[in-house]
Protein backbone atom coordinates (compact mmCIF):
# COMPACT_ATOMS: atom_id res chain seq x y z
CA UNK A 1 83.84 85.88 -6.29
CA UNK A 2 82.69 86.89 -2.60
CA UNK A 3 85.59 85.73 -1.11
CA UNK A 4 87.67 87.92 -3.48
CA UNK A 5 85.72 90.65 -2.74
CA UNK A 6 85.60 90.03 1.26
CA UNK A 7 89.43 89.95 1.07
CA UNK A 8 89.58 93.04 -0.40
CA UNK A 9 87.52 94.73 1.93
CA UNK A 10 89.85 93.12 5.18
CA UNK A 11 92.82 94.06 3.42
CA UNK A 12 91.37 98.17 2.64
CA UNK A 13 90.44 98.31 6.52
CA UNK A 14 94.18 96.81 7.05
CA UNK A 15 95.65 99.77 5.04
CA UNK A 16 93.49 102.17 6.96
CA UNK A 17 94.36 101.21 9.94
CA UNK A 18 98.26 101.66 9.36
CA UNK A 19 97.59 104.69 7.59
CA UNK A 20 96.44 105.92 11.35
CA UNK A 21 99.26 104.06 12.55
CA UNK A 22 101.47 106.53 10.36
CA UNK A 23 99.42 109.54 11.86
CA UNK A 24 100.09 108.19 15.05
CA UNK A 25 103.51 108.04 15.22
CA UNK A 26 104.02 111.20 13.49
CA UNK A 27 102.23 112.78 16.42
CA UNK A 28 104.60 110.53 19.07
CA UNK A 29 107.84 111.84 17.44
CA UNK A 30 106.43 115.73 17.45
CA UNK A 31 105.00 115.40 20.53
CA UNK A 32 108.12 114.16 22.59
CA UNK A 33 107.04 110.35 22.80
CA UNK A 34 109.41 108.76 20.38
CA UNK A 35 113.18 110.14 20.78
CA UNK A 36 112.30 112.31 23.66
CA UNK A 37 116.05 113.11 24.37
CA UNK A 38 117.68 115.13 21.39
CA UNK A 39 120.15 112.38 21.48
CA UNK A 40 118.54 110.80 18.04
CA UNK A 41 116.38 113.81 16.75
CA UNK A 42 117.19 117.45 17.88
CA UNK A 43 115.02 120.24 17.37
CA UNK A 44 113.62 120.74 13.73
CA UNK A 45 114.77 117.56 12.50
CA UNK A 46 112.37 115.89 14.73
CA UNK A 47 109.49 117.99 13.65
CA UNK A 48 110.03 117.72 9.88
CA UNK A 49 109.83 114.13 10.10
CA UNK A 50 106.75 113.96 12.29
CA UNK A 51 104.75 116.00 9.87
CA UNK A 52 106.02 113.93 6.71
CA UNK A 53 104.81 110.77 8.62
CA UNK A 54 101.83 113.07 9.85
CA UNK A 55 101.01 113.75 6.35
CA UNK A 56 101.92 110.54 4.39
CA UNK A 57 98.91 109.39 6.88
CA UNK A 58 96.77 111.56 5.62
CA UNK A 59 97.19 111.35 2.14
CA UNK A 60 96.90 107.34 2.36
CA UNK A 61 93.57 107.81 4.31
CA UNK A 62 92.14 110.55 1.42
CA UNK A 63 93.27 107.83 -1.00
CA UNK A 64 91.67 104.52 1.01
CA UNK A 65 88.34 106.92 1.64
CA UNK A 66 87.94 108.19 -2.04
CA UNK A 67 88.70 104.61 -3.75
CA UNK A 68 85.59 103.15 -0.86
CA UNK A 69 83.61 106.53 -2.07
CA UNK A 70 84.10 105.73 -5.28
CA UNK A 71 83.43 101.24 -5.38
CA UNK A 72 80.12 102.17 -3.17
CA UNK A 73 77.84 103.11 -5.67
CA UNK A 74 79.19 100.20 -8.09
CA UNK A 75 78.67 97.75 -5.36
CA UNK A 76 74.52 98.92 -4.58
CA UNK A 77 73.68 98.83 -8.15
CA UNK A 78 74.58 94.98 -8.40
């Protein structure tokens, strides 16, 4: 039952972490980084889908941080 337990805890820090990778890139494609000719992405175009990445990052880190919040108390009473 540990090992179930330890697996879920490697794969909620996995799902953090690419939840920052989301944020991450979001902030490379605003920022100029990714596509910095407007070959691929001109203007706007390259700003609305920085912020959607920008912001699916965030709501997958709210999610990650209030499922932990909410297995922490659960997992010091046992």
């Amino acid at each position: 039952m540990s090992e179930i337990r330890a697996g879920q805890k490697v794969l909620e820090w996995i799902t953090l972490f690419l939840a920052l990778v989301f944020i991450g890139v979001g902030v490379s494609v605003v920022s100029g980084i990714f596509f910095p000719k407007p070959m691929f992405m001109e203007g706007t175009l390259r700003y609305v889908l920085g912020f959607i990445l920008i912001g699916y990052g965030l709501v997958r880190i709210t999610m990650i941080a209030r499922r932990l919040k909410r297995k922490k108390p659960f997992a010091e009473k046992t």
